[in-house]
N, C-alpha and C. Protein backbone atom coordinates (compact mmCIF):
# COMPACT_ATOMS: atom_id res chain seq x y z
N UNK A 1 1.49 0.91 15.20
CA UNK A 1 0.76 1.31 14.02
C UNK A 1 1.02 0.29 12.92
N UNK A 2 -0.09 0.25 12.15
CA UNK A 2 -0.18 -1.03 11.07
C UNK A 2 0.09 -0.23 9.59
N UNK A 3 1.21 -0.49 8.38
CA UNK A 3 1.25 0.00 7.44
C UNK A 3 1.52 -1.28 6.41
N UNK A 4 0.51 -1.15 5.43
CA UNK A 4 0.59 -1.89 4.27
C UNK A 4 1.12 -1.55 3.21
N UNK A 5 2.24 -2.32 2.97
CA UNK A 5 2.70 -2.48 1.35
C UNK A 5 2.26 -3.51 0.60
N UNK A 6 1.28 -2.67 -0.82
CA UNK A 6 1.07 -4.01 -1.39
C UNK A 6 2.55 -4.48 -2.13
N UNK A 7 2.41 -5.37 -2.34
CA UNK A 7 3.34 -6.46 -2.34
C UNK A 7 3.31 -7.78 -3.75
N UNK A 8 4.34 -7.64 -4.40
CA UNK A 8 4.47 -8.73 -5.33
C UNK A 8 5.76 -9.39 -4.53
N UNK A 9 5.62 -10.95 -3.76
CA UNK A 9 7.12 -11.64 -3.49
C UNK A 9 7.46 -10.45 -2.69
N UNK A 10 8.94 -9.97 -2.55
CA UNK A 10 9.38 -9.24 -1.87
C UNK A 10 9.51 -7.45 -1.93
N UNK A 11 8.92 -7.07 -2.98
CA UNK A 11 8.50 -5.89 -3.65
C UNK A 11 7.62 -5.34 -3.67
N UNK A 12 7.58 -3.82 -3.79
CA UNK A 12 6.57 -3.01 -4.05
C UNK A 12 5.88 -3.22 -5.47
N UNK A 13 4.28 -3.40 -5.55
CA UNK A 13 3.90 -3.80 -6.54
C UNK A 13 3.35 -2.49 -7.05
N UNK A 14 3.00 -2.79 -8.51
CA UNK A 14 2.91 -1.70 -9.48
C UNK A 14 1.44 -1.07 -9.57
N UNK A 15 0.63 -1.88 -8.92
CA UNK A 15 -0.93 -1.45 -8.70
C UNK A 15 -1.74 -2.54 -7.48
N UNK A 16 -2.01 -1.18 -6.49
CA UNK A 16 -2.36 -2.34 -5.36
C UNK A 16 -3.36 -2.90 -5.59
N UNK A 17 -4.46 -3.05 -5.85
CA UNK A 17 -5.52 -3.80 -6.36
C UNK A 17 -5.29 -4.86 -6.65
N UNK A 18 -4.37 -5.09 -7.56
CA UNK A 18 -4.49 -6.61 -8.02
C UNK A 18 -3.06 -7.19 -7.41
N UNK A 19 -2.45 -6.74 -6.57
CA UNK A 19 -1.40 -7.44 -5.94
C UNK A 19 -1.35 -8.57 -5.66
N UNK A 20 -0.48 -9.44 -5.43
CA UNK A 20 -0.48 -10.63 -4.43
C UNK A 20 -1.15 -10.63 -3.37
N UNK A 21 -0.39 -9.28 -2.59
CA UNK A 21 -1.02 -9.49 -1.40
C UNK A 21 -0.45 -8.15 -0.29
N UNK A 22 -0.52 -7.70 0.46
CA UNK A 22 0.00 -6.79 1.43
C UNK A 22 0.88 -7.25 2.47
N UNK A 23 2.06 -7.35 2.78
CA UNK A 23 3.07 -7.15 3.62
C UNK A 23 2.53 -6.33 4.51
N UNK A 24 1.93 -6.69 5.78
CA UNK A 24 1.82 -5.68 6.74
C UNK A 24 2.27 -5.80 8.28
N UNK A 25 2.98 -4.47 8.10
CA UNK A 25 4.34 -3.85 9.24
C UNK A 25 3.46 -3.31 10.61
N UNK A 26 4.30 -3.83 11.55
CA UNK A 26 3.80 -3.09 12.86
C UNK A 26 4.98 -2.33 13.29
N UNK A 27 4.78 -0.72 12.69
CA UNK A 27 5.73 0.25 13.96
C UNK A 27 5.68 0.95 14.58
N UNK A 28 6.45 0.39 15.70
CA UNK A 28 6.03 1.30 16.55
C UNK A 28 7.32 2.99 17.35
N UNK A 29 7.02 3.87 17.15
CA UNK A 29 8.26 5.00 17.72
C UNK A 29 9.15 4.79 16.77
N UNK A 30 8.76 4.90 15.37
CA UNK A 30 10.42 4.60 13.86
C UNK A 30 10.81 3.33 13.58
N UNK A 31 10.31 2.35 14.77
CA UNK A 31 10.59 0.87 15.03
C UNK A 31 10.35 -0.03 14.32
N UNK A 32 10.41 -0.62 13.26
CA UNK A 32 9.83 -1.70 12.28
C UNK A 32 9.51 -3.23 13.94
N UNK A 33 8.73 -3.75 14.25
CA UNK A 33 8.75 -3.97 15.38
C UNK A 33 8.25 -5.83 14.80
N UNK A 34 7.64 -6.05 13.41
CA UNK A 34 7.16 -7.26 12.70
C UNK A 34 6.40 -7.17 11.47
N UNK A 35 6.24 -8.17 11.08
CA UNK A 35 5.55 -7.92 9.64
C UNK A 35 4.84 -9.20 9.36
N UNK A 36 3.48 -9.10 8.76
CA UNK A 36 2.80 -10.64 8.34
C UNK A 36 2.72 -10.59 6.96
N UNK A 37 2.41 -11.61 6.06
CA UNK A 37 2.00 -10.99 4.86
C UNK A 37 0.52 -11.49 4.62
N UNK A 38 -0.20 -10.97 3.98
CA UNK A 38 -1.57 -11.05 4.27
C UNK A 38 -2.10 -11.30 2.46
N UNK A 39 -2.89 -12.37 2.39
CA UNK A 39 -3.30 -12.13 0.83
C UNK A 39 -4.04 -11.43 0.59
N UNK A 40 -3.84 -11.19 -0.97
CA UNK A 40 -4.97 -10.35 -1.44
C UNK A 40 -6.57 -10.90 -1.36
N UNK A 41 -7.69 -10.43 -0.79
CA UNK A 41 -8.81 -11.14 -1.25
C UNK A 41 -9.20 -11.18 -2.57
N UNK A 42 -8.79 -10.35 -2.83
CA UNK A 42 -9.65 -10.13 -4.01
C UNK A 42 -10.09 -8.72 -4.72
N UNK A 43 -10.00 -8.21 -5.61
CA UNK A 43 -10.51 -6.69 -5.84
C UNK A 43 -11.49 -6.45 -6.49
N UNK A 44 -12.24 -6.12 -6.04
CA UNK A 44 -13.75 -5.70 -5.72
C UNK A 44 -13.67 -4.15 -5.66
N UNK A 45 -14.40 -3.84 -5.96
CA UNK A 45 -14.42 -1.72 -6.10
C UNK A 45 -15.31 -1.46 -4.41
N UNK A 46 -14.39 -0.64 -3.88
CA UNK A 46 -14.82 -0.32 -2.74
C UNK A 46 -14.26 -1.42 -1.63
N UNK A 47 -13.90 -2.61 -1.94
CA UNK A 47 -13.39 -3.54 -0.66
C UNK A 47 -12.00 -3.58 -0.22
N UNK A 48 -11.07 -3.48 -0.76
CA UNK A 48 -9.62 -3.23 -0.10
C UNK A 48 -9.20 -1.95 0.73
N UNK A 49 -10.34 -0.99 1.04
CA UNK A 49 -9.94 -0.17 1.90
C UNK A 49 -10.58 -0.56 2.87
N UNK A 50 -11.92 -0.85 2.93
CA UNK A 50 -12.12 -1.05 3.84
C UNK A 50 -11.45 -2.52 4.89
N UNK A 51 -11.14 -3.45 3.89
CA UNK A 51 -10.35 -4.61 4.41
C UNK A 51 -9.25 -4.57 5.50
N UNK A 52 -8.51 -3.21 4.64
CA UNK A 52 -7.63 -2.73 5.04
C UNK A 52 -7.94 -1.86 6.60
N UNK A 53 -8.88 -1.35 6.58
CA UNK A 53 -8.65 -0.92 7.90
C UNK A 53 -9.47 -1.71 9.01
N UNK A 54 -10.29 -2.74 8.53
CA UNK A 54 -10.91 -3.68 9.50
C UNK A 54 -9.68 -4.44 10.34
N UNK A 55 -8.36 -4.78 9.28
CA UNK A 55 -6.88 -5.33 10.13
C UNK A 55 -6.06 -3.91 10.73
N UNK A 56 -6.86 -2.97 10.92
CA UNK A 56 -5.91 -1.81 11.76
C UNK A 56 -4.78 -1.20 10.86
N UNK A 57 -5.12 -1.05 9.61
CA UNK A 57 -4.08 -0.54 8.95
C UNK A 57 -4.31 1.47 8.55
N UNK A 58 -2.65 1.54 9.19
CA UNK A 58 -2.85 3.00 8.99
C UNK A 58 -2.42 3.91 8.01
N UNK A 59 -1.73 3.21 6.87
CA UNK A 59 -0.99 4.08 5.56
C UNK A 59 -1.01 2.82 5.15
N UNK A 60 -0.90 2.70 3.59
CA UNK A 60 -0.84 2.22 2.31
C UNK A 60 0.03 2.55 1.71
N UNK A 61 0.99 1.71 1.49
CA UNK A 61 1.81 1.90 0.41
C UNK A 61 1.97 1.27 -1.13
N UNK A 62 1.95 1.71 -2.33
CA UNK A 62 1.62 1.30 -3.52
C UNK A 62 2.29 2.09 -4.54
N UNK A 63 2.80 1.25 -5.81
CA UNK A 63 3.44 2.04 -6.77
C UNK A 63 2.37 2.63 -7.78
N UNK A 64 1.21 2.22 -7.63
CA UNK A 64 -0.05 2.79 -8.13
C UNK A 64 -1.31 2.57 -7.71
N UNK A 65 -2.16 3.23 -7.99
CA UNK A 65 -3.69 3.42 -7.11
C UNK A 65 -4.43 4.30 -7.82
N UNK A 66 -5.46 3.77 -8.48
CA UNK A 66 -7.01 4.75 -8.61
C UNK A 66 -7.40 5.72 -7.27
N UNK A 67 -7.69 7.28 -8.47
CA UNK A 67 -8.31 7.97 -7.72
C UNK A 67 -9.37 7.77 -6.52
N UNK A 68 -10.28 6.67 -7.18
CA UNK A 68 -11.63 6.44 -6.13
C UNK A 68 -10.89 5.46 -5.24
N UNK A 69 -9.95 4.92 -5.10
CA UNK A 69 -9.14 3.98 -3.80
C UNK A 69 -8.61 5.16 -3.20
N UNK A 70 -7.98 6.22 -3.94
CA UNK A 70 -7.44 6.98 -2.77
C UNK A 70 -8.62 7.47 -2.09
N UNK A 71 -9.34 8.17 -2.97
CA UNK A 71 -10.25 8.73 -1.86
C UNK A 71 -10.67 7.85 -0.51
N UNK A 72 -11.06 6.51 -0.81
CA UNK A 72 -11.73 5.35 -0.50
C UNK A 72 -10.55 5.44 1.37
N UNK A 73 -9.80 5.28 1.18
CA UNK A 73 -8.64 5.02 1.80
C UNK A 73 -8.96 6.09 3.13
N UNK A 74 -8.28 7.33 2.05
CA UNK A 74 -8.47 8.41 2.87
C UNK A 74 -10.22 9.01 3.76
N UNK A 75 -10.92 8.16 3.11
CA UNK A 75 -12.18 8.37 4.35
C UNK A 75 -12.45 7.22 5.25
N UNK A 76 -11.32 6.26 5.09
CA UNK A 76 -11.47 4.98 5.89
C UNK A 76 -10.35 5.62 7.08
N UNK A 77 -9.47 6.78 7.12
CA UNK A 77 -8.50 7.04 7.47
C UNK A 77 -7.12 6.22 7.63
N UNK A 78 -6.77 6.21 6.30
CA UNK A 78 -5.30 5.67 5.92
C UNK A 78 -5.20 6.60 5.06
N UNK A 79 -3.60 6.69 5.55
CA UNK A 79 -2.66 7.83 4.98
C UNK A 79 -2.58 7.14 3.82
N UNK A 80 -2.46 7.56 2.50
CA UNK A 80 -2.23 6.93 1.21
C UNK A 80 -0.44 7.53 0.53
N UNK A 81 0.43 6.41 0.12
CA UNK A 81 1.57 6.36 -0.44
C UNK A 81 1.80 5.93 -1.84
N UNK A 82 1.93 6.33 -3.15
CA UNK A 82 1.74 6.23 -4.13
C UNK A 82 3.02 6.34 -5.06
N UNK A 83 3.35 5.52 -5.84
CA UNK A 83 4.52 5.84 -6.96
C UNK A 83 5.60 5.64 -6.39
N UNK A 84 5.79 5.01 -5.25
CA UNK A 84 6.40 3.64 -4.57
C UNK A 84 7.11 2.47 -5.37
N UNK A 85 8.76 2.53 -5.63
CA UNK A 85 9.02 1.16 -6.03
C UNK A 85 10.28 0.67 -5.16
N UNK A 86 10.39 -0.53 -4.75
CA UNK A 86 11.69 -0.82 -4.21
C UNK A 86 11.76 -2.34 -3.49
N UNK A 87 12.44 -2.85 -3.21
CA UNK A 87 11.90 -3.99 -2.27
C UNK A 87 11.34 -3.62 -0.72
N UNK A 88 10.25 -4.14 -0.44
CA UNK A 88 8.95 -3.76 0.74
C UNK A 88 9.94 -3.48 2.06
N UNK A 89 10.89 -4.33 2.54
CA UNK A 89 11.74 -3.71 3.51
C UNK A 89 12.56 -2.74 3.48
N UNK A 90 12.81 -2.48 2.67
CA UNK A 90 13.52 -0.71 2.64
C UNK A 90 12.84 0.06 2.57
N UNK A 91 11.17 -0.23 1.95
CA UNK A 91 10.62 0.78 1.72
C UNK A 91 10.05 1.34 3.13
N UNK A 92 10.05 0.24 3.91
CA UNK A 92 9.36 0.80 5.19
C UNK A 92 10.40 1.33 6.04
N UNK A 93 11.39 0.38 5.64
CA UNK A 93 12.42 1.73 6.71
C UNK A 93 12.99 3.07 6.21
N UNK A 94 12.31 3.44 5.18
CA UNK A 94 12.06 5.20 5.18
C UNK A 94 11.18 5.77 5.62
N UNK A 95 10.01 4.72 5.41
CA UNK A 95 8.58 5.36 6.46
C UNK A 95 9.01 5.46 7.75
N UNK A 96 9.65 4.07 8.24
CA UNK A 96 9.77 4.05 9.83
C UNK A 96 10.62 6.02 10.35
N UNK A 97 11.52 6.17 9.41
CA UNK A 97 12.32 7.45 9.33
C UNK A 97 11.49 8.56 9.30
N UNK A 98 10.45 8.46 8.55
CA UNK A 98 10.20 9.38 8.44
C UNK A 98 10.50 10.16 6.77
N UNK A 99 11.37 9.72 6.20
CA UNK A 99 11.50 10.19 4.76
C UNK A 99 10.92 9.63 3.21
N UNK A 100 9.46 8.87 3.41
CA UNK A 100 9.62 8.17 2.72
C UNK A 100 8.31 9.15 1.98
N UNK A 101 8.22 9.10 0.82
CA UNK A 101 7.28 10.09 0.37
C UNK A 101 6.50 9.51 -1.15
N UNK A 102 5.49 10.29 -0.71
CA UNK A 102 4.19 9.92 -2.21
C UNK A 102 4.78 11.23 -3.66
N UNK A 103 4.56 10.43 -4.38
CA UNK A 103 4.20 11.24 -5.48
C UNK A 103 2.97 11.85 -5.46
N UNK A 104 1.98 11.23 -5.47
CA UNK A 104 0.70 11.95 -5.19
C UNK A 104 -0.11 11.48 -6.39
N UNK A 105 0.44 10.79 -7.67
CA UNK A 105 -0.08 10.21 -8.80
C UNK A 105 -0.82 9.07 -8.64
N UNK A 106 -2.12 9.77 -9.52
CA UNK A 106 -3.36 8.79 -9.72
C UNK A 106 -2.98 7.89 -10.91
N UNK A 107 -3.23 6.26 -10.82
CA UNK A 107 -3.29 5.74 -11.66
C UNK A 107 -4.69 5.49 -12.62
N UNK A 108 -4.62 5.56 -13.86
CA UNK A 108 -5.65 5.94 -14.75
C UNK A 108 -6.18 4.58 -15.66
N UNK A 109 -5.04 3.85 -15.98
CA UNK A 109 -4.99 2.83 -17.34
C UNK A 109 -4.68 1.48 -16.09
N UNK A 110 -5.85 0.83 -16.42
CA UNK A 110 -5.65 -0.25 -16.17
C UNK A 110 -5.72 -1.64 -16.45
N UNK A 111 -5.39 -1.29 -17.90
CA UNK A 111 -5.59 -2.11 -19.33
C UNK A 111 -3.86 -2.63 -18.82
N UNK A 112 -3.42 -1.98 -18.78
CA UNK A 112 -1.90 -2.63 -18.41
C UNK A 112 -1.61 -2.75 -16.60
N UNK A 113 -2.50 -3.41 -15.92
CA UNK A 113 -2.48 -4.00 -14.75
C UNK A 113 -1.17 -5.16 -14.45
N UNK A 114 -0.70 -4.06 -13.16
CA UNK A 114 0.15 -4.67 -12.60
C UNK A 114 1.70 -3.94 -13.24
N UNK A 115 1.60 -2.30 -13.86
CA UNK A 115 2.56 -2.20 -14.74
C UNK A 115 2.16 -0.52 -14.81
N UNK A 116 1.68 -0.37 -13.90
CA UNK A 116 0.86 1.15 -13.50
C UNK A 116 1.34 1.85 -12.04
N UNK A 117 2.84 2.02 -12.20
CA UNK A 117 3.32 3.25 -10.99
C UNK A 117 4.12 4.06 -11.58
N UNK A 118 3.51 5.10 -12.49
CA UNK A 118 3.70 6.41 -12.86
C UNK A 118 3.45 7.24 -12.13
């Protein structure tokens, strides 16, 4: 299974949209098993979910995200992870566990981009 963290450098970034880019993990059975990092194309309304699941990606991870991306996400079927901060390899080895959890918070203000995981 394919899970994306967007990604600033080695970190969870503060709004996936305008990230660097996505760190994306292949695990498999809890297994962190590899990871590529993938750039951002670009953010466009409506294109990073689907981007996202054209490379087989199955959860998103992000310290913030607009309502219409989650939705976006969740009808592309990716699990959505939100309000996320930490460096990107630890963060996945709580997913790989099993303990790693969303807030569930929509980001709203994006006048302060890149500075939005409330």
């Amino acid at each position: 299974m394919k899970i994306a963290v967007a990604s600033e450098g080695t970190v969870v970034s503060g709004h996936f949209g305008h990230c660097e880019g996505f760190t994306v993990y292949e695990v498999n059975q809890g297994i962190v098993e590899g990871k590529e990092f993938v750039p951002n194309p670009g953010h466009r309304p409506g294109y990073l979910p689907v981007f996202l699941h054209e490379l087989g990606v199955k959860a998103i991870i992000a310290g913030g995200m607009g309502a219409t991306a989650q939705d976006l996400f969740t009808e592309n079927g990716i699990e959505v992870f939100v309000g996320v901060q930490g460096p990107c390899d630890e963060v996945m080895k709580e997913y790989a566990k099993g303990t790693l959890t969303s807030s569930g918070s929509v980001c709203t203000e994006h006048a302060h981009e890149g500075h939005c995981n409330e």
